[in-house]
N, C-alpha and C. Protein backbone atom coordinates (compact mmCIF):
# COMPACT_ATOMS: atom_id res chain seq x y z
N UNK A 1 -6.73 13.99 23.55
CA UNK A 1 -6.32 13.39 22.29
C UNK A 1 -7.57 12.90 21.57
N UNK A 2 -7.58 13.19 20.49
CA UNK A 2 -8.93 13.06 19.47
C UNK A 2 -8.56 11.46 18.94
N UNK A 3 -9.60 10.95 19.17
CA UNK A 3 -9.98 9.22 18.87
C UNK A 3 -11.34 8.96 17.66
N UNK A 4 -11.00 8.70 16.78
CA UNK A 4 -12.07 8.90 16.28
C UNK A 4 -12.26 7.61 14.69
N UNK A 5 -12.94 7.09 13.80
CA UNK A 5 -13.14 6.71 13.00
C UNK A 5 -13.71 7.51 11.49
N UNK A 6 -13.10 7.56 9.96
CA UNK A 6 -13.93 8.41 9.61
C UNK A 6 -13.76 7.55 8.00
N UNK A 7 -15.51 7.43 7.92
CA UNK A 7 -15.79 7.24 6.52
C UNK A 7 -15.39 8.21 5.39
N UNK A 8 -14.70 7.31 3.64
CA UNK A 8 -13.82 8.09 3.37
C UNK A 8 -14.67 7.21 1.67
N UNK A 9 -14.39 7.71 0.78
CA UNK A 9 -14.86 7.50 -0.59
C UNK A 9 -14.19 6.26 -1.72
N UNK A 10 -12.82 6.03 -0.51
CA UNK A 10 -11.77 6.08 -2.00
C UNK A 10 -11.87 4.08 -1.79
N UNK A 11 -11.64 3.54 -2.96
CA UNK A 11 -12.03 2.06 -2.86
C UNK A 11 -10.78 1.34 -1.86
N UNK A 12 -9.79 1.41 -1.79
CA UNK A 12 -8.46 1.03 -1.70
C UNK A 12 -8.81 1.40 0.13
N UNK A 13 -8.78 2.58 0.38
CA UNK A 13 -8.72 2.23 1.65
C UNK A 13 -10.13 3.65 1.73
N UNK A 14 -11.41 2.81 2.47
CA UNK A 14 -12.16 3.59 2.71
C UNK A 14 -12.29 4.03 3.66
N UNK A 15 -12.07 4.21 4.91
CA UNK A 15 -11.94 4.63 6.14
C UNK A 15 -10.38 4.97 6.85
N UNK A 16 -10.76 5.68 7.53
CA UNK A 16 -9.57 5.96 8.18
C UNK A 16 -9.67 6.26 10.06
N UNK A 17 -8.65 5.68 10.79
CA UNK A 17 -8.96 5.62 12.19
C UNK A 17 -7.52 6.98 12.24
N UNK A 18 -8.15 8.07 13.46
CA UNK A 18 -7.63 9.11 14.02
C UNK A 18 -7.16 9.04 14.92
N UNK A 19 -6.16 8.71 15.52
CA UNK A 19 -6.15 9.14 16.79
C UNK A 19 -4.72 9.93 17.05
N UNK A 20 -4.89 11.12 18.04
CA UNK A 20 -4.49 12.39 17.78
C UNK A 20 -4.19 13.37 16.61
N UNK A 21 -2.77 13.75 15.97
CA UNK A 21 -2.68 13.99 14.51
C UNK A 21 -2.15 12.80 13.85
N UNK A 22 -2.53 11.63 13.95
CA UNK A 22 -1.96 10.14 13.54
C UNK A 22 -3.32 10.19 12.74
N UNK A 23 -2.82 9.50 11.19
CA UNK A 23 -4.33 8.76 10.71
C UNK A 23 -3.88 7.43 10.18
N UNK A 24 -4.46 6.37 10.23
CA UNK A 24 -4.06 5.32 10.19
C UNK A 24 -5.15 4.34 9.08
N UNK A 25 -4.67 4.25 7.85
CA UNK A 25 -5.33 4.42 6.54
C UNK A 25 -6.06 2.78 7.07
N UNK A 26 -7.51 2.10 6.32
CA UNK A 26 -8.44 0.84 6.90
C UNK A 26 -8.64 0.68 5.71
N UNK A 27 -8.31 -0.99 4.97
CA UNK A 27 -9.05 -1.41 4.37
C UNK A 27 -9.76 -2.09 4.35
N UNK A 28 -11.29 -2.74 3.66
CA UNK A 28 -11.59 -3.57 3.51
C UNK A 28 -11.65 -4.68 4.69
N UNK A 29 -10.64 -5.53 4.40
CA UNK A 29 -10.45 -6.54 5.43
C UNK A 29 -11.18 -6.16 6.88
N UNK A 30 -9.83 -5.30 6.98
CA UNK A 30 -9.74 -4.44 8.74
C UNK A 30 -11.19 -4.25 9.12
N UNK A 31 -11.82 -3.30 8.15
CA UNK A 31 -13.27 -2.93 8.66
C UNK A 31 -14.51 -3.83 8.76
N UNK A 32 -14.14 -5.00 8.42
CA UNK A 32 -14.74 -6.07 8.46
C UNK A 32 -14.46 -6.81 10.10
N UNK A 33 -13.22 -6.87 9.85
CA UNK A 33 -12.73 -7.24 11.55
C UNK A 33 -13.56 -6.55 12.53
N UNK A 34 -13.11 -5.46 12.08
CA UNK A 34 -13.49 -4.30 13.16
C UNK A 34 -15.06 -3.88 13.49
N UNK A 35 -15.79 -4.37 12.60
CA UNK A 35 -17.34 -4.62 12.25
C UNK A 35 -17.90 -5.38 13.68
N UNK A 36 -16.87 -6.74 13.48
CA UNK A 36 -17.23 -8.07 14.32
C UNK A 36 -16.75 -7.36 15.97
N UNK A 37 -16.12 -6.41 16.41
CA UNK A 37 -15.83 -5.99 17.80
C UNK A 37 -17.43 -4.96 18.12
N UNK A 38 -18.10 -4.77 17.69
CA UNK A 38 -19.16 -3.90 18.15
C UNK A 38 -20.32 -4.65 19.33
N UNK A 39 -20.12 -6.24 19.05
CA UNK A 39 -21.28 -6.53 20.14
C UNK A 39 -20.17 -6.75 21.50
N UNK A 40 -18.73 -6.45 21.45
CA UNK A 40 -17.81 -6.62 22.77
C UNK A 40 -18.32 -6.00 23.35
N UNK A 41 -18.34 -6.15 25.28
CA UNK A 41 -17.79 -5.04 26.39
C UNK A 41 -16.89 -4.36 25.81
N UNK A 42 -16.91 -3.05 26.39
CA UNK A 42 -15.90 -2.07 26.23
C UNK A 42 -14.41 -2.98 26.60
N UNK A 43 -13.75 -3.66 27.67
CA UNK A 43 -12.82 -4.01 28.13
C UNK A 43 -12.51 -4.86 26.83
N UNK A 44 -12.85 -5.80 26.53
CA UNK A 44 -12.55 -6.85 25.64
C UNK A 44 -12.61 -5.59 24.00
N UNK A 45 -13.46 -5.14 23.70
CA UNK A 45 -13.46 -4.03 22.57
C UNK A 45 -12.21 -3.31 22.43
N UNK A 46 -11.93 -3.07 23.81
CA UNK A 46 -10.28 -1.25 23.57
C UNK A 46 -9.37 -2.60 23.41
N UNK A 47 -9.23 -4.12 24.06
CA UNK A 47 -8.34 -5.09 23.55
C UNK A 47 -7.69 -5.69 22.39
N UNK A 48 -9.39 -6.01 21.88
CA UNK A 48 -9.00 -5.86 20.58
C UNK A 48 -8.80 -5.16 19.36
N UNK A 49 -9.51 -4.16 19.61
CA UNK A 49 -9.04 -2.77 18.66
C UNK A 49 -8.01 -2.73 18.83
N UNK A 50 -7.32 -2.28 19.73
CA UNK A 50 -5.29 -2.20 19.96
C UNK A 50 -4.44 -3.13 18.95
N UNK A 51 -5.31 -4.40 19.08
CA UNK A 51 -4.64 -5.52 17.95
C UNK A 51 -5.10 -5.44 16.61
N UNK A 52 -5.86 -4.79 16.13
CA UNK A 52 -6.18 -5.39 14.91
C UNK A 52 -5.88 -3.70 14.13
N UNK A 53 -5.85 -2.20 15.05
CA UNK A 53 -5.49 -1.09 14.62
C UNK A 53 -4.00 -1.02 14.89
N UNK A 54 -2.90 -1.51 15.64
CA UNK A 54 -2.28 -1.36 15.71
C UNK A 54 -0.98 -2.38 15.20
N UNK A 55 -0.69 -2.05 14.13
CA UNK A 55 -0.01 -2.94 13.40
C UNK A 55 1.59 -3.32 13.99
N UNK A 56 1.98 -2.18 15.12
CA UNK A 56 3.24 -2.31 14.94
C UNK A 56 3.29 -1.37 16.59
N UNK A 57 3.97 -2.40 17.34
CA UNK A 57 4.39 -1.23 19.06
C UNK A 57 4.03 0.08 19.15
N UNK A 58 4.36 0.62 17.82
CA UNK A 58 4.18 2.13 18.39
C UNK A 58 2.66 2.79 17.76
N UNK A 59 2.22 2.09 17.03
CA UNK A 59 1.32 2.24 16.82
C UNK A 59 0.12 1.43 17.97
N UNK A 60 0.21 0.59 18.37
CA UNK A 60 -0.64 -0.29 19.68
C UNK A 60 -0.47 0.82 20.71
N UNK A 61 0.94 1.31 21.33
CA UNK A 61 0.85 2.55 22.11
C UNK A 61 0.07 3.59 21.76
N UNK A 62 0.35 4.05 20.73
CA UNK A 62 -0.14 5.18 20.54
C UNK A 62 -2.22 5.07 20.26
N UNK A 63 -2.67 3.70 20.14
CA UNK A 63 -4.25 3.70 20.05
C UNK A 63 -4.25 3.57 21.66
N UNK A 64 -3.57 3.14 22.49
CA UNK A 64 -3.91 2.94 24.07
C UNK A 64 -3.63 4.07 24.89
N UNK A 65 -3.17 5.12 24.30
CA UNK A 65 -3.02 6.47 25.32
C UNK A 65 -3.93 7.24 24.85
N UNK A 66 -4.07 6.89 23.48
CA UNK A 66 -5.72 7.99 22.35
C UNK A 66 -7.04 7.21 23.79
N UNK A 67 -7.15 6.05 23.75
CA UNK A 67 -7.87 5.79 24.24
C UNK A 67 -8.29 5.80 26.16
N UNK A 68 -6.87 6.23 26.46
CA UNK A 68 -6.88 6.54 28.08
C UNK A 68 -7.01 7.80 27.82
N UNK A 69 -6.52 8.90 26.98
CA UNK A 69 -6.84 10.27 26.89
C UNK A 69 -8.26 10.49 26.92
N UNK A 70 -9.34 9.55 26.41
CA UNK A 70 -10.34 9.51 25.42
C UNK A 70 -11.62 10.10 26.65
N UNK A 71 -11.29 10.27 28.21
CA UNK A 71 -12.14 10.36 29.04
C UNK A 71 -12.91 9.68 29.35
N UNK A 72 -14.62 9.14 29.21
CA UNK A 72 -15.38 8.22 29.74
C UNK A 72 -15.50 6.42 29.12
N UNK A 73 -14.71 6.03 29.04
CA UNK A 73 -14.02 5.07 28.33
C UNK A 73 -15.52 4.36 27.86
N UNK A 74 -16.65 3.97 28.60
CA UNK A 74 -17.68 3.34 28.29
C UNK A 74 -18.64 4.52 27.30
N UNK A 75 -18.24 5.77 27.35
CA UNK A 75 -18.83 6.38 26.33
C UNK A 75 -18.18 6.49 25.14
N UNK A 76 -16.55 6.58 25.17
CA UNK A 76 -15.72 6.42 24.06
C UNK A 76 -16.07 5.20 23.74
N UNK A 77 -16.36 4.21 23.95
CA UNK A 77 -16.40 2.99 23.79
C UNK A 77 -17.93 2.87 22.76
N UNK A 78 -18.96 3.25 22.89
CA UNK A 78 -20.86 3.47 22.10
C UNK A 78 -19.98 4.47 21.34
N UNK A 79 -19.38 5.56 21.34
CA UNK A 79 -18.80 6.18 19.95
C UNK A 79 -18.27 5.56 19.08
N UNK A 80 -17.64 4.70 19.34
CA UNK A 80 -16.05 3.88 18.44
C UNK A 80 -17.26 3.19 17.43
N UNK A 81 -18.10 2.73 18.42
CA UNK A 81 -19.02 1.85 17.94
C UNK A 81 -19.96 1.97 17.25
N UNK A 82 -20.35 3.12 16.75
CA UNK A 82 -21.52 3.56 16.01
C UNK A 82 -20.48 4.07 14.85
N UNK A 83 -19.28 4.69 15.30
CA UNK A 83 -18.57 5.22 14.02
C UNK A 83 -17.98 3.59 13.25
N UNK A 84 -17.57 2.82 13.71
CA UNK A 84 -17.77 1.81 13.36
C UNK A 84 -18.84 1.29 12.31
N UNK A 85 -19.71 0.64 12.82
CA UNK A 85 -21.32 0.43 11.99
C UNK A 85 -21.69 1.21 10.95
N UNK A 86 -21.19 2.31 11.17
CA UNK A 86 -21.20 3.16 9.91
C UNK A 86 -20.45 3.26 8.64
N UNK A 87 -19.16 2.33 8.79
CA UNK A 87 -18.29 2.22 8.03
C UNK A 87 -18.48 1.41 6.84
């Protein structure tokens, strides 16, 4: 399952988080939040990402199986994070 973050042009919502064929539109605010999770451990990081990307049960599920799919969790974890910083 593809996990991913992606810088986007439009003012309203400039980024967008992927995971599988789900895209899950970021504004402003969020990426600001989500800014402040980059100096976490991975453990405390996939925690709070779940909360602050996942607005609603099925959406919190669905970022926590992108992210058990995701393979080396401490390398998914320096990805999230640079696509992050970049935002």
């Amino acid at each position: 399952m593809n996990i991913k973050f992606e810088k986007r042009s439009g003012a309203i919502y400039p980024a967008y988080f992927h995971v599988g064929g789900y895209s899950i539109a970021l504004n402003p605010e969020t990426i600001q939040s989500l800014k402040g999770l980059t100096a976490l451990d991975t453990t405390p990081f996939y925690a709070t990402l779940v909360q602050i990307i996942g607005s609603n049960r099925y959406l919190k599920e669905m970022v926590q199986e992108g992210i058990a799919a995701g393979g080396d969790q401490n390398a998914l974890s320096r990805q999230l994070k640079k696509e992050i910083q970049s935002l």
